[in-house]
Protein backbone atom coordinates (compact mmCIF):
# COMPACT_ATOMS: atom_id res chain seq x y z
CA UNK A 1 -21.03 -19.64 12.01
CA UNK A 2 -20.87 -19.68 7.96
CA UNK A 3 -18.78 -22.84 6.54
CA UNK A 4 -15.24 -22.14 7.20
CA UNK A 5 -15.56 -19.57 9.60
CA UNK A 6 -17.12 -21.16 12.57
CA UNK A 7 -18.16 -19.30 15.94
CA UNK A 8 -17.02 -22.60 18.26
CA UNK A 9 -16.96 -25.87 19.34
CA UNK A 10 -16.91 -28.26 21.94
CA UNK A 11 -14.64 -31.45 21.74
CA UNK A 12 -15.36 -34.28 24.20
CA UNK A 13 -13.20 -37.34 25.23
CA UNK A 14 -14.99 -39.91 26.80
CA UNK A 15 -16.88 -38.34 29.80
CA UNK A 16 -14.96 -34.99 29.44
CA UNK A 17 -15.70 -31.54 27.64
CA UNK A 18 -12.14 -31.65 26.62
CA UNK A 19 -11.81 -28.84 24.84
CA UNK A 20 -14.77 -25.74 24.95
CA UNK A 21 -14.21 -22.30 22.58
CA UNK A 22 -15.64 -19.67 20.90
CA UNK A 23 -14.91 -16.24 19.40
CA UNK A 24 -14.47 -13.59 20.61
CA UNK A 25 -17.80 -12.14 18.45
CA UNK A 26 -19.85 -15.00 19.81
CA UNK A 27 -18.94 -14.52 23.85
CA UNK A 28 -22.03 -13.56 25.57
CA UNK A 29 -24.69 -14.81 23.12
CA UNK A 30 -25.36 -17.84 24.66
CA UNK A 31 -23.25 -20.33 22.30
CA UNK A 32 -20.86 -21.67 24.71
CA UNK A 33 -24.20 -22.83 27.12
CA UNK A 34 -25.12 -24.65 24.19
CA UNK A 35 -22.22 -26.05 23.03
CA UNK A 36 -21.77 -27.16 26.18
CA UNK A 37 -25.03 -28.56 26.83
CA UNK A 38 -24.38 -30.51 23.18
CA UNK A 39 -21.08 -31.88 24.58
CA UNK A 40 -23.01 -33.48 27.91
CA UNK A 41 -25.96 -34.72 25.72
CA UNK A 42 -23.05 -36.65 23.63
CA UNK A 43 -21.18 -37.28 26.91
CA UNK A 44 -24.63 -39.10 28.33
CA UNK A 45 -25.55 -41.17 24.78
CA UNK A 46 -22.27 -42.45 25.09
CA UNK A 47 -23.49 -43.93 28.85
CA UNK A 48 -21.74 -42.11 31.14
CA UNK A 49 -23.35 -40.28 33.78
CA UNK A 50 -21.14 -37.71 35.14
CA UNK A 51 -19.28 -34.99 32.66
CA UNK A 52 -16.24 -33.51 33.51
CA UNK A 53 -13.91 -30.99 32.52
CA UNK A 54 -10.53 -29.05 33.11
CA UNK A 55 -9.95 -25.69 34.13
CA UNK A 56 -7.02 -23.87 34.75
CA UNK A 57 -7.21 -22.06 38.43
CA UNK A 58 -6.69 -18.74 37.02
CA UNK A 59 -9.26 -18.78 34.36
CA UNK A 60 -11.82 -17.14 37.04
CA UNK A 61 -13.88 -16.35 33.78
CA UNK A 62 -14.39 -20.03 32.89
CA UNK A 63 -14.73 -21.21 36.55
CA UNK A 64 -17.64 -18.29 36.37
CA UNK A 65 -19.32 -20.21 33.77
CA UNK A 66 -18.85 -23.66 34.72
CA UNK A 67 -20.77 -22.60 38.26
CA UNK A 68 -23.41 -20.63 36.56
CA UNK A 69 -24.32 -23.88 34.44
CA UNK A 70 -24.19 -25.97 38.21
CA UNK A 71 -20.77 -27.83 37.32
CA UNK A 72 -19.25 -28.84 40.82
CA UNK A 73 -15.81 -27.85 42.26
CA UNK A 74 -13.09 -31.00 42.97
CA UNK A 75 -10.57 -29.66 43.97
CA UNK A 76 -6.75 -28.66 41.73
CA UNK A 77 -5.45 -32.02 40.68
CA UNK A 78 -2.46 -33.14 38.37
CA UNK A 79 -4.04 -33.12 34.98
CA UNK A 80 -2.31 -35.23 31.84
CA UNK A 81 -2.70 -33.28 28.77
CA UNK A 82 -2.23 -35.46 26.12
CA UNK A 83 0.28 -34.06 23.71
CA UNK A 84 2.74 -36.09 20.70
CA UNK A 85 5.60 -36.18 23.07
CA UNK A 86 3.52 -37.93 25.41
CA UNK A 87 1.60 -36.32 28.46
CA UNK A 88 1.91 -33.20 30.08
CA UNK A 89 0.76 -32.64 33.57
CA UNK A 90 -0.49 -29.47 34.56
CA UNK A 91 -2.21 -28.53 37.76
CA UNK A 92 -6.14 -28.01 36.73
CA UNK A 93 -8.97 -27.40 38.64
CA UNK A 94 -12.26 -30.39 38.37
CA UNK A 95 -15.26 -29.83 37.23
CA UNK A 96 -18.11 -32.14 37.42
CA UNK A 97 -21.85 -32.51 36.76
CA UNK A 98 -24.31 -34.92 37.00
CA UNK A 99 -25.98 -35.67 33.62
């Protein structure tokens, strides 16, 4: 999007897409596929070779998405959010892929 008024991004954290989002004017163009595909591209320069990610069980929408692009299923596990307090677990369903 114009400077100041962007249409998403995609933060990563070592091997993980840890945080993916765009606007509601940009859903269904085909940004998030390629902010996503920018976040495993950094993911792999930085030498890892499997991505992962969060999602929340009930975010069928996401879930969706992260099977269309061929992201694997692992299961709901404790995830630590990392937060100023310290972390906050929260039960998450991983996603993986092979970069």
């Amino acid at each position: 999007g114009p400077s100041g008024a962007p249409l998403g991004l995609c933060c990563r954290d070592g091997a993980e897409i840890d945080q993916l989002f765009t606007t509601p004017a940009a859903r269904g163009t085909g940004l998030a596929q390629l902010l996503i595909e920018d976040g495993m591209a950094r993911i792999k320069a930085a030498g890892h070779d499997t991505a992962h990610l969060w999602v929340l069980p009930e975010n069928t929408r996401a879930i969706r998405f992260s099977d269309k692009l061929g992201w694997s299923r692992h299961g709901v596990k404790d995830c630590a959010l990392k937060t100023d307090a310290g972390p906050f677990t929260l039960p998450a369903l991983l996603m993986q892929k092979s970069l």
